[in-house]
C-alpha atoms as a PDB file:
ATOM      1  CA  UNK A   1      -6.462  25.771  16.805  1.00  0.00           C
ATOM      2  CA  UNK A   2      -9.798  27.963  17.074  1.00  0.00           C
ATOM      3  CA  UNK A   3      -9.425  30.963  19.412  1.00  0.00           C
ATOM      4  CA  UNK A   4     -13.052  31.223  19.879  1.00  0.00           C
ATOM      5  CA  UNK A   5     -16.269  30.687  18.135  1.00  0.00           C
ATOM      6  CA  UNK A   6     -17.925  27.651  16.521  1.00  0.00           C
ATOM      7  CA  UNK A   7     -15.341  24.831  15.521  1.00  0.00           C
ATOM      8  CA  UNK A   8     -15.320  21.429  14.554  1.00  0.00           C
ATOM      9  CA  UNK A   9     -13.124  18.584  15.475  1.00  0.00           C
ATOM     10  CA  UNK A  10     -11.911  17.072  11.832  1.00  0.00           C
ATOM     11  CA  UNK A  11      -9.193  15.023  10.139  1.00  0.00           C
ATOM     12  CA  UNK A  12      -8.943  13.258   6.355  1.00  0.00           C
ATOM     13  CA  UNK A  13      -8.576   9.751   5.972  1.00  0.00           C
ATOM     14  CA  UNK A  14      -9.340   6.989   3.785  1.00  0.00           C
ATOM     15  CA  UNK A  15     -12.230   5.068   4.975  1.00  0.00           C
ATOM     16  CA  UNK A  16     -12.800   1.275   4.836  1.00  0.00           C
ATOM     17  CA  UNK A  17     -15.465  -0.690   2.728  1.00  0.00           C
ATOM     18  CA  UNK A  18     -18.052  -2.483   4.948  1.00  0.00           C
ATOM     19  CA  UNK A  19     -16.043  -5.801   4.414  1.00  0.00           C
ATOM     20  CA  UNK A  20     -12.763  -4.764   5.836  1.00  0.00           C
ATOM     21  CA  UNK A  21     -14.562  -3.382   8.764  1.00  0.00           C
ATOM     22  CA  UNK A  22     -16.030  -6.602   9.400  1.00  0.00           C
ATOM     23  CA  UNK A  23     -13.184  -8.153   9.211  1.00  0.00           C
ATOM     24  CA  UNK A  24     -11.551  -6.117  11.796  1.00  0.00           C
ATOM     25  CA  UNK A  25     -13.975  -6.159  14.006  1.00  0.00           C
ATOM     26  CA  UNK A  26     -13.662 -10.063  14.238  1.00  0.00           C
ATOM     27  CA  UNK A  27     -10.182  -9.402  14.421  1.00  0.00           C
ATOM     28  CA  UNK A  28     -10.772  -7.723  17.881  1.00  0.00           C
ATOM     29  CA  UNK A  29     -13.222 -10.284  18.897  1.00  0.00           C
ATOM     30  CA  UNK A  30     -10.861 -12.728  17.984  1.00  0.00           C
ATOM     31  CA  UNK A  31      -7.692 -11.362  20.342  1.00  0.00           C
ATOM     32  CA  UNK A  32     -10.364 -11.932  23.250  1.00  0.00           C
ATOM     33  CA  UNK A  33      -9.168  -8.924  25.540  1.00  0.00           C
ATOM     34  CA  UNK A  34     -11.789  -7.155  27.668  1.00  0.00           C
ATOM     35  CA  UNK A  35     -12.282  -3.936  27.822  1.00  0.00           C
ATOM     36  CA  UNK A  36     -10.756  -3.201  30.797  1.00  0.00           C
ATOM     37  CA  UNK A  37      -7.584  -3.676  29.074  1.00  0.00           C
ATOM     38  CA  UNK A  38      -8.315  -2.198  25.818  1.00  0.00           C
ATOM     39  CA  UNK A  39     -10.612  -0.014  24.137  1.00  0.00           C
ATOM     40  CA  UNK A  40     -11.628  -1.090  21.322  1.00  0.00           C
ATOM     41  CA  UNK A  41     -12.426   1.258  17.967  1.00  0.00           C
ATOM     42  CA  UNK A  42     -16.019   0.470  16.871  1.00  0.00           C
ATOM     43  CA  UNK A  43     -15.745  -1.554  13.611  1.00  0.00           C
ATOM     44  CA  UNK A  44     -18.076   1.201  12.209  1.00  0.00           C
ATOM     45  CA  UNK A  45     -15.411   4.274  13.439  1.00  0.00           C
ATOM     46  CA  UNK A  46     -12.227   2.529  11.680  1.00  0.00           C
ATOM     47  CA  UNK A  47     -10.500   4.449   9.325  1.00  0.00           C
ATOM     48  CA  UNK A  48      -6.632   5.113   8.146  1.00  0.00           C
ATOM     49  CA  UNK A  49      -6.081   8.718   9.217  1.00  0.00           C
ATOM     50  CA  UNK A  50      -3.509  10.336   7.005  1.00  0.00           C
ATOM     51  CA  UNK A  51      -4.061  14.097   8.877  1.00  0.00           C
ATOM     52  CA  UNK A  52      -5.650  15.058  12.378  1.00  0.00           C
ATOM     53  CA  UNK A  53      -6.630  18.787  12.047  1.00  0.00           C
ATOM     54  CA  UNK A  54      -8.277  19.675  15.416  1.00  0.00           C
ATOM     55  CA  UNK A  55     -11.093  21.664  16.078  1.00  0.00           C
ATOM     56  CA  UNK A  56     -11.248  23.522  12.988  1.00  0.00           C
ATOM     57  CA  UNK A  57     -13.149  27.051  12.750  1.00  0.00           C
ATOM     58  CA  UNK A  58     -16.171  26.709  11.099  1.00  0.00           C
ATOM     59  CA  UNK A  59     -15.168  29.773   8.751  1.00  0.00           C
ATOM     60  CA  UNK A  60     -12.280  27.596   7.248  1.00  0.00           C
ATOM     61  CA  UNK A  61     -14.367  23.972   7.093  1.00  0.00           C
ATOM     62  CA  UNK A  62     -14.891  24.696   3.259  1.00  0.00           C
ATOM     63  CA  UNK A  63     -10.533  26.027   2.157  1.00  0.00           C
ATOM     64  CA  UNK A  64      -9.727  22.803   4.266  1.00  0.00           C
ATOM     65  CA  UNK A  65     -12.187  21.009   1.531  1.00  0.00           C
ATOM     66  CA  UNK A  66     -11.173  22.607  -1.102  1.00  0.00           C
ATOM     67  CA  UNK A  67      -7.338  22.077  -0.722  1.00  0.00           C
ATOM     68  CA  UNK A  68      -8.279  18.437   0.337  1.00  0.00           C
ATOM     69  CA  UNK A  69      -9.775  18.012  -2.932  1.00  0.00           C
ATOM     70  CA  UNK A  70      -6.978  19.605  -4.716  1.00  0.00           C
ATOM     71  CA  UNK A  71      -4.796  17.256  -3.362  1.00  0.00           C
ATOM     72  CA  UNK A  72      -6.874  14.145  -4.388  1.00  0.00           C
ATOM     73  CA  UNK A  73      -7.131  15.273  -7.506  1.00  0.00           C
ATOM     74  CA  UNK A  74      -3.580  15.269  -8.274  1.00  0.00           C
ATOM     75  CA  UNK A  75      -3.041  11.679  -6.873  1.00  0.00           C
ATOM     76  CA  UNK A  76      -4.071   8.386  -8.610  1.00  0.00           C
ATOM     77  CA  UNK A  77      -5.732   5.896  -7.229  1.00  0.00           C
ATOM     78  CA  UNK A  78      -3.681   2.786  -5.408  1.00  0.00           C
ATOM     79  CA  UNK A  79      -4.162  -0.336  -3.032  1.00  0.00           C
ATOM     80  CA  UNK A  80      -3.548  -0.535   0.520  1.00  0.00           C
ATOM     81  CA  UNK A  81      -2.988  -4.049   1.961  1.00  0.00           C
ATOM     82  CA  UNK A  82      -3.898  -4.316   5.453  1.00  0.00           C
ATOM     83  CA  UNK A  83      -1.746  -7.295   7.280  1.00  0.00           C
ATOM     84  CA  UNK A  84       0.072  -7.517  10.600  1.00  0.00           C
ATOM     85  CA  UNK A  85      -0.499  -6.442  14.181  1.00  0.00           C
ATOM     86  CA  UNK A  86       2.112  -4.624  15.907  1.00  0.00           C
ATOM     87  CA  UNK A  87       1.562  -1.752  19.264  1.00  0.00           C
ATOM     88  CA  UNK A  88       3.119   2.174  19.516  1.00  0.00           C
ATOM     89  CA  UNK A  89       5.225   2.729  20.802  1.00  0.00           C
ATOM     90  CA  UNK A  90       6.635  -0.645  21.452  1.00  0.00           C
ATOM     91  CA  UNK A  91       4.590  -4.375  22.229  1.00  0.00           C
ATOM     92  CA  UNK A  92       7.053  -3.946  25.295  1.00  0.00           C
ATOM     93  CA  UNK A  93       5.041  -0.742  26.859  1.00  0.00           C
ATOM     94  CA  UNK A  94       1.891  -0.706  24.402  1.00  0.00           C
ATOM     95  CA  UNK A  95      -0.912   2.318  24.107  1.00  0.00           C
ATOM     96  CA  UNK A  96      -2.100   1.734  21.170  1.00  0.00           C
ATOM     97  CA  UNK A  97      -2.654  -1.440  19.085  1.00  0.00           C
ATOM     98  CA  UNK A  98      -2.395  -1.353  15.188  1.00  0.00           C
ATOM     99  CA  UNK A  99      -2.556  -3.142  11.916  1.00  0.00           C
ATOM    100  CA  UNK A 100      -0.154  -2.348   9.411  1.00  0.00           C
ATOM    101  CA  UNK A 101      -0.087  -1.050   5.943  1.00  0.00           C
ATOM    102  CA  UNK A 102       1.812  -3.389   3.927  1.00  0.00           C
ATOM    103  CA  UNK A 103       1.429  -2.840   0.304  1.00  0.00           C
ATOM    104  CA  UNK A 104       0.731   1.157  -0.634  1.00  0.00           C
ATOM    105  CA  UNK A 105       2.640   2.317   2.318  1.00  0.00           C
ATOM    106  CA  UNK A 106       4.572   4.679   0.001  1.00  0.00           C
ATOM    107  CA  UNK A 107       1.538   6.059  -1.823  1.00  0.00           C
ATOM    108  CA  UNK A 108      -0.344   6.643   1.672  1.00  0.00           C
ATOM    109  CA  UNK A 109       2.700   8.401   3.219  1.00  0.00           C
ATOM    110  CA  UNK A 110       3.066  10.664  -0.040  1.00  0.00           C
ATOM    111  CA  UNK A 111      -0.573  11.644  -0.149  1.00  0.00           C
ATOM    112  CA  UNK A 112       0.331  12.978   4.056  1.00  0.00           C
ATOM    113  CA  UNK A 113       3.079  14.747   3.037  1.00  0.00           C
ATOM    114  CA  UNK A 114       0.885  16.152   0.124  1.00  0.00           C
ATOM    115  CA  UNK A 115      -2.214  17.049   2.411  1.00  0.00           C
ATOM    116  CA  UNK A 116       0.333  18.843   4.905  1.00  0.00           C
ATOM    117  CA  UNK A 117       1.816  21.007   2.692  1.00  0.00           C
ATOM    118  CA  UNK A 118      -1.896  22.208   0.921  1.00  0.00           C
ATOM    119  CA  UNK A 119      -2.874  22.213   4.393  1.00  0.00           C
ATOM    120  CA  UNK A 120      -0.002  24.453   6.114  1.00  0.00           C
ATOM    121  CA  UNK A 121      -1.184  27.779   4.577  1.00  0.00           C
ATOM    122  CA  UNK A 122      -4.252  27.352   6.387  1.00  0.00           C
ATOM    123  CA  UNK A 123      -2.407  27.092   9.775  1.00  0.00           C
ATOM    124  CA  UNK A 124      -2.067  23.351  10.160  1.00  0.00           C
ATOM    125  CA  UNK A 125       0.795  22.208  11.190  1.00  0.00           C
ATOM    126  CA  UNK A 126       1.883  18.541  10.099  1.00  0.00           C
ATOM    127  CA  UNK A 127       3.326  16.577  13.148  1.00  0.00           C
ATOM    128  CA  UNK A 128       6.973  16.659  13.881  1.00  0.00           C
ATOM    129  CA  UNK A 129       7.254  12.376  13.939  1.00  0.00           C
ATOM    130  CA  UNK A 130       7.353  10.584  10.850  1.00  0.00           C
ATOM    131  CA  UNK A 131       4.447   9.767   9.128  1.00  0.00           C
ATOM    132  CA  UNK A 132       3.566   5.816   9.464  1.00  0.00           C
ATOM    133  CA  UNK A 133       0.478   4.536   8.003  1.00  0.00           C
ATOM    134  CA  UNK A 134      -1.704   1.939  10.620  1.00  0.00           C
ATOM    135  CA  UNK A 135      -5.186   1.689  11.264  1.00  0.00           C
ATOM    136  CA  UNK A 136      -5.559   1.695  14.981  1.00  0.00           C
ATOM    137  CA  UNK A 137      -7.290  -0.841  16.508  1.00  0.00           C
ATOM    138  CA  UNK A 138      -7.566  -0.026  19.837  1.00  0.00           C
ATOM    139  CA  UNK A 139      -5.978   1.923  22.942  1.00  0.00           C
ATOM    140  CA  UNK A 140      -4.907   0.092  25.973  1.00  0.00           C
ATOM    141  CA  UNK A 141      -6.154   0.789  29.275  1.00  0.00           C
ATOM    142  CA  UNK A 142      -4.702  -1.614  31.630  1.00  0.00           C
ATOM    143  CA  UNK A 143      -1.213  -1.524  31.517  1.00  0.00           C
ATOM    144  CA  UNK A 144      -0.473  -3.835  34.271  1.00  0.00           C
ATOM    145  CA  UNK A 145      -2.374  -6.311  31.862  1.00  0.00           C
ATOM    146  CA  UNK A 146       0.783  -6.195  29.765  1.00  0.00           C
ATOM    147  CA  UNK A 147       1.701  -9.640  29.600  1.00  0.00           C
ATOM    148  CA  UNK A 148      -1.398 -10.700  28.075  1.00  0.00           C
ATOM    149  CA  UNK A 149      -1.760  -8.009  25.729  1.00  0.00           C
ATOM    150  CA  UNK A 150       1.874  -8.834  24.230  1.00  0.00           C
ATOM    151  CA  UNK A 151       0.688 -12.652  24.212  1.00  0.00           C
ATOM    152  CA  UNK A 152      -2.659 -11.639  21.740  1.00  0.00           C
ATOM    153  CA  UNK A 153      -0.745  -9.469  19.655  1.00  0.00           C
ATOM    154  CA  UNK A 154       1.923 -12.084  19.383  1.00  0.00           C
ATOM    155  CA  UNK A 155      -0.032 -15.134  18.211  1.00  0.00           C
ATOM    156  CA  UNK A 156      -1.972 -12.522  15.986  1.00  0.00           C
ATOM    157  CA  UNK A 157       1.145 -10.744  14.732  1.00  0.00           C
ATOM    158  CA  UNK A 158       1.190 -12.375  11.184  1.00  0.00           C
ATOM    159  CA  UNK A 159      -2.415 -11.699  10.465  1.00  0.00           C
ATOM    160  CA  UNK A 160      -3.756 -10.486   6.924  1.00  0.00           C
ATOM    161  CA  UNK A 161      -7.161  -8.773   6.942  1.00  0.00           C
ATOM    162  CA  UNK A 162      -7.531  -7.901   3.205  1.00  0.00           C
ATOM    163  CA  UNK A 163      -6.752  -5.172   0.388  1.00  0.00           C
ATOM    164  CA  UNK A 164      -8.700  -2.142  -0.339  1.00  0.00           C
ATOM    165  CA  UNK A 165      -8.361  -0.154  -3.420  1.00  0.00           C
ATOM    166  CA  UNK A 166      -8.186   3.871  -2.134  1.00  0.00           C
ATOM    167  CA  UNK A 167     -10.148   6.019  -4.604  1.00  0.00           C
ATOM    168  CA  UNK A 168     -10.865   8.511  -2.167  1.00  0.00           C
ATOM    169  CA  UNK A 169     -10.217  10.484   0.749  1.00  0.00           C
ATOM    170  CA  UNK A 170     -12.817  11.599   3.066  1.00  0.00           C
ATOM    171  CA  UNK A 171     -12.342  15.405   5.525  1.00  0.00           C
ATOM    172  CA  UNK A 172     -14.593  13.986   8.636  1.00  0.00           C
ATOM    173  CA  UNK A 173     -15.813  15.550  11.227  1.00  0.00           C
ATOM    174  CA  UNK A 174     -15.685  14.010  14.835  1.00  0.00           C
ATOM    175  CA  UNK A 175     -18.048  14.658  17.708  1.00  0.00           C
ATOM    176  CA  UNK A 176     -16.968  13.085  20.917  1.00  0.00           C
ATOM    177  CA  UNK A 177     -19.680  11.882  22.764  1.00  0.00           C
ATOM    178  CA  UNK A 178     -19.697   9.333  26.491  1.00  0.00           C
ATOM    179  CA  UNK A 179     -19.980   6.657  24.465  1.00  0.00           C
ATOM    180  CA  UNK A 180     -17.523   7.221  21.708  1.00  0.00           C
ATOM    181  CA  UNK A 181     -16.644   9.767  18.945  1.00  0.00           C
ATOM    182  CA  UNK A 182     -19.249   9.883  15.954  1.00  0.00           C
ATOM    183  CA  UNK A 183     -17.819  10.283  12.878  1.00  0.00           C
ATOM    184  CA  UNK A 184     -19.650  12.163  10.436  1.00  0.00           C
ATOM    185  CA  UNK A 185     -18.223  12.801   6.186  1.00  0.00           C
ATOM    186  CA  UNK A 186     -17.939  16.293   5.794  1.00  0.00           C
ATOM    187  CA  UNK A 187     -16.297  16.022   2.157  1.00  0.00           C
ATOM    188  CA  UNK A 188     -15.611  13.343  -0.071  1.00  0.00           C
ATOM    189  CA  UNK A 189     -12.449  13.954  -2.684  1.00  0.00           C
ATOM    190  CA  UNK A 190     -12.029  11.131  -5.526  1.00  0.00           C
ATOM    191  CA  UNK A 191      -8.686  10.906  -6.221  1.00  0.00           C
ATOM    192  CA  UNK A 192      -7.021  11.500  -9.567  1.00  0.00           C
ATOM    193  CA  UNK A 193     -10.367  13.192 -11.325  1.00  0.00           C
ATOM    194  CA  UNK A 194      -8.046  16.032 -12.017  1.00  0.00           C
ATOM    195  CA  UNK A 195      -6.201  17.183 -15.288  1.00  0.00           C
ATOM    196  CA  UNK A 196      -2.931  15.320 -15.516  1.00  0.00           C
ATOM    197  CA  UNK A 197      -3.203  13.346 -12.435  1.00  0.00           C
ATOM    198  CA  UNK A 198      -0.786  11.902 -11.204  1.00  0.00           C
ATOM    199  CA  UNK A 199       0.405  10.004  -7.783  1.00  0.00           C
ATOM    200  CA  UNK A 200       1.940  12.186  -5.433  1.00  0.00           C
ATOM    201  CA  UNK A 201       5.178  11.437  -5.094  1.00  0.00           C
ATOM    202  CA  UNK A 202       7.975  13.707  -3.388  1.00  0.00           C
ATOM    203  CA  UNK A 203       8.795  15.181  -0.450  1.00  0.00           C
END
C-alpha cells in the first residue's frame, strides 16, 4: 500500500512454540514429496497468520502496533488444536497444502475480524473471502505431480500435530530473500492484559 518511501512487508499472527514446529517439520519430512513438487515452509518460518498487511510505510509501523495491541488486549487467551491436512483450493487442483485448526477456530477467526476492523482506519483492507484459520505447510510447484500429492495428503489427512495455548499475537516483519522470507518480530501483544478483557467475539 506504500506510494513511495521506506516500507516494510508485515502481517500479525500467532507464532508456534519450538515443539509444534518440530513437529511439523517431521510432518513434511514424513509426506516424502520433493521439492520439485512442493515448497516447503521452513519449520522455523511457520506461523498461523490471522492478517497480511503488505508493505507497510515505515511512518505507520508503530499505529499498526499500537492498534494490534489494543486488540490483544481485549481478547483472552484460548487453545488452538492443530490436526488434519487438507489443500486450497481443493486436494483436486492443490496450491497450497494446510493443517487445520480444529479446536479455537472460532476464537482465531474473531480475533481477524477484530484486527481488521482496528486495522481499517489505517488503510488496511481485510480480504473479501472468508476468514479460515490453517497453518500452511507448503505451496505446490508441480502440478502435473498431482496424483501423488493427493495420495500424501490422503494417507496423512487424519493427522494430529498438537495444541498450543495462544497468549499472544506477534506484528512481523518479512524480508524476502533467494532463499526464503526471514521473518523478523516487530511487536509482541499478550492477549487479555487489558482492563476488562474479554474474548472477542462478534462480527
Amino acid at each position: 500500500m506504500a506510494a513511495g518511501g521506506a516500507a516494510v512487508r508485515a502481517f500479525v499472527a500467532i507464532d508456534l512454540p519450538a515443539p509444534i514446529k518440530e513437529a511439523l517439520g517431521q510432518l513434511q519430512a514424513g509426506l516424502d514429496l520433493p521439492p520439485e513438487i512442493i515448497r516447503w515452509v521452513r519449520p522455523e518460518n511457520l506461523h498461523l497468520t490471522l492478517q497480511f498487511l503488505g508493505e507497510v510505510p515505515e511512518a505507520k509501523v508503530a499505529a499498526v502496533g499500537t492498534a494490534v495491541e489494543e486488540v490483544a488486549h481485549r481478547a483472552d487467551p484460548f487453545v488452538v488444536d492443530l490436526a488434519r491436512l487438507g489443500a486450497f483450493p481443493t486436494l483436486g487442483a492443490p496450491r497450497v497444502v494446510w493443517v487445520g485448526v480444529e479446536r479455537g477456530a472460532e476464537e482465531a477467526e474473531a480475533l481477524a475480524r477484530a484486527l481488521g476492523r482496528a486495522l481499517r482506519p489505517l488503510g488496511f483492507k481485510p480480504e473479501d473471502r472468508a476468514f479460515r484459520p490453517h497453518l500452511t505447510l507448503g505451496r505446490v510447484r508441480a502440478a502435473h505431480a498431482r496424483e501423488r500429492l493427493m495420495r500424501a495428503v490422503e494417507q496423512a489427512r487424519d493427522v494430529t500435530v498438537g495444541e498450543v495455548r495462544v497468549d499472544r499475537v506477534v506484528l512481523f516483519r518479512s524480508d524476502l530473500r533467494p532463499t526464503g522470507p526471514i521473518y523478523a518480530k516487530l511487536r509482541e501483544c499478550p492477549l487479555g492484559t487489558g482492563a476488562g478483557a474479554a474474548a472477542p467475539h462478534g462480527g
